[in-house]
Protein backbone atom coordinates (compact mmCIF):
# COMPACT_ATOMS: atom_id res chain seq x y z
CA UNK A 1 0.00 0.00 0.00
CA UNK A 2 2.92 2.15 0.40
CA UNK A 3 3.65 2.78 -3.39
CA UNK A 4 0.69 3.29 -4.15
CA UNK A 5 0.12 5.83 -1.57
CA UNK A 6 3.37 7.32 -2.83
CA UNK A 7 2.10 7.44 -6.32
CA UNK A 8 -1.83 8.33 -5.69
CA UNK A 9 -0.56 11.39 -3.41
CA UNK A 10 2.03 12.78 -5.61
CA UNK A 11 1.30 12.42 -9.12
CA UNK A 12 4.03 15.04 -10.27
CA UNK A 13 6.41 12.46 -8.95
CA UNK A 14 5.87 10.30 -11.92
CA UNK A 15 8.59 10.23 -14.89
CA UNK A 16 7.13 10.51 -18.53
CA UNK A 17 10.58 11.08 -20.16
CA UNK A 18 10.82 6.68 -20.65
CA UNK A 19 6.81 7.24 -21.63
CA UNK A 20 8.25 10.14 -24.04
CA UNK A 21 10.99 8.43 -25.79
CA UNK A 22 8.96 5.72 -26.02
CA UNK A 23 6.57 7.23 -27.91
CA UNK A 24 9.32 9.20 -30.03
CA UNK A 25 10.41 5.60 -30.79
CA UNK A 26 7.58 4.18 -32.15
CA UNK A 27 6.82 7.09 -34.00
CA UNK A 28 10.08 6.65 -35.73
CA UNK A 29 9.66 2.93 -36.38
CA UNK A 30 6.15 3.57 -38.00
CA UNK A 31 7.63 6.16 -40.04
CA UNK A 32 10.68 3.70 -41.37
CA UNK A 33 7.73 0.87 -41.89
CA UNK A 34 5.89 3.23 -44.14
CA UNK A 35 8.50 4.83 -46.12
CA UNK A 36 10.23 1.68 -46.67
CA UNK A 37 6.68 0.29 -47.55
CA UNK A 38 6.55 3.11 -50.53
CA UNK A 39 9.43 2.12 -51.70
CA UNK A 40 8.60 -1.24 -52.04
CA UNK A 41 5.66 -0.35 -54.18
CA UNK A 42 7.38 2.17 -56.10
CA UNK A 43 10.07 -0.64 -56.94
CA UNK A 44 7.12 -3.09 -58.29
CA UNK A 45 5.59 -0.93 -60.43
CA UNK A 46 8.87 0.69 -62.13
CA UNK A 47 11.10 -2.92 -61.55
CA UNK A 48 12.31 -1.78 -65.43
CA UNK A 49 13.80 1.91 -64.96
CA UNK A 50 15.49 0.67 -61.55
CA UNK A 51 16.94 -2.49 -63.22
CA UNK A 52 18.24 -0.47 -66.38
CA UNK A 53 19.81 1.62 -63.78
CA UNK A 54 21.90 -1.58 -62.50
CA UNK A 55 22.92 -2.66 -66.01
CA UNK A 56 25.82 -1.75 -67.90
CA UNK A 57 25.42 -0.11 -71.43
CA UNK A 58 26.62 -1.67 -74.36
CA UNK A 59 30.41 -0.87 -75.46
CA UNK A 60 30.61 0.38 -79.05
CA UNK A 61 34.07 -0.93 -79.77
CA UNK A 62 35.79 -3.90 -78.41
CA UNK A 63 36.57 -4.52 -74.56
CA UNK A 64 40.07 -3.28 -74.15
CA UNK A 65 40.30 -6.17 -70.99
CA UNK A 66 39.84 -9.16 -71.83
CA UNK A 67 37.45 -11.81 -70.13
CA UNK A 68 39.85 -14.13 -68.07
CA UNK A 69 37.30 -17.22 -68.60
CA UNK A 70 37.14 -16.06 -71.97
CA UNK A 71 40.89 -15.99 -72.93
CA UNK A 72 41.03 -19.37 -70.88
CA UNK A 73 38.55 -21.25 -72.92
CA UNK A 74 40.11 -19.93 -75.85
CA UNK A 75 43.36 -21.29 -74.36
CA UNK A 76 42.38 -24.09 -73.68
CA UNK A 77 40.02 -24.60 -77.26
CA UNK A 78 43.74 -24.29 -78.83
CA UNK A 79 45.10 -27.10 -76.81
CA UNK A 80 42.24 -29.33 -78.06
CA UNK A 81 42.58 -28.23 -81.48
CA UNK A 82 46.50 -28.91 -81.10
CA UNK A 83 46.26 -32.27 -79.59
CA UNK A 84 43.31 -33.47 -82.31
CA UNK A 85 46.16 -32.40 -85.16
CA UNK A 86 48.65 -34.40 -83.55
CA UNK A 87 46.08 -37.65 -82.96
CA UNK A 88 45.20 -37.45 -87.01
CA UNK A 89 48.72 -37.01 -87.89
CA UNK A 90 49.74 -39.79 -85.91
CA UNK A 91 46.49 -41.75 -87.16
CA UNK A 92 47.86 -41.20 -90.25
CA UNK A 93 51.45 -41.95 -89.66
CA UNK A 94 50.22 -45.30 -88.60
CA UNK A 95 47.78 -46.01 -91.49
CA UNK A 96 50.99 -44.89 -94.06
CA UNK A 97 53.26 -47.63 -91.69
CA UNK A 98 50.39 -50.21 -92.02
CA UNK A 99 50.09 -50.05 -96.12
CA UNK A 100 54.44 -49.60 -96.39
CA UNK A 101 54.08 -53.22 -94.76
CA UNK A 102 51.22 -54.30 -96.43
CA UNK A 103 52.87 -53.51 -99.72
CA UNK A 104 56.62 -54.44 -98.72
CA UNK A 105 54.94 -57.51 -97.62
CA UNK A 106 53.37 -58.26 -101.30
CA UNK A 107 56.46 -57.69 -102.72
């Protein structure tokens, strides 16, 4: 009963400043919630203009850098081509041995 004779007979004795920021707070949450809210509607209905924003334009002439993964398929597209030249030569290397035989071997 003490407190609440305390608080009943001396209401100026009460602290609103946590009541006050508390409010302040909210206010500033509901403010955040709506303007982030907007935005989140503006962004659905012009998803096109933002996106074009993000993209990068076309280059006229050709890209001074070139791609890493690019130049390394390339690279390696070489090697392939390189090591199929060597398999037919060899292929036919072996098919030229074969018919020397065959035909030293008629003779």
């Amino acid at each position: 009963m003490g407190a609440h004779g305390v608080l009943g007979s001396e209401p100026e004795s009460i602290d609103y400043s946590v009541h006050e920021a508390w409010n302040e707070a909210t206010n500033v949450y509901l403010l955040v919630i709506l303007v982030s809210f907007g935005l989140l509607m503006y962004a659905r209905k012009n998803k096109r203009k933002i996106m074009r924003i993000f993209t990068l334009p076309p280059t006229a002439g050709s890209n001074p850098e070139p791609n890493f993964y690019d130049s390394l398929q390339k690279v390696r597209l070489r090697q392939q081509l390189e090591m199929y030249s060597l398999a037919r030569k060899f292929e036919q290397q072996q098919q030229q041995g074969q018919t020397d035989s065959v035909q030293l071997s008629m003779e």
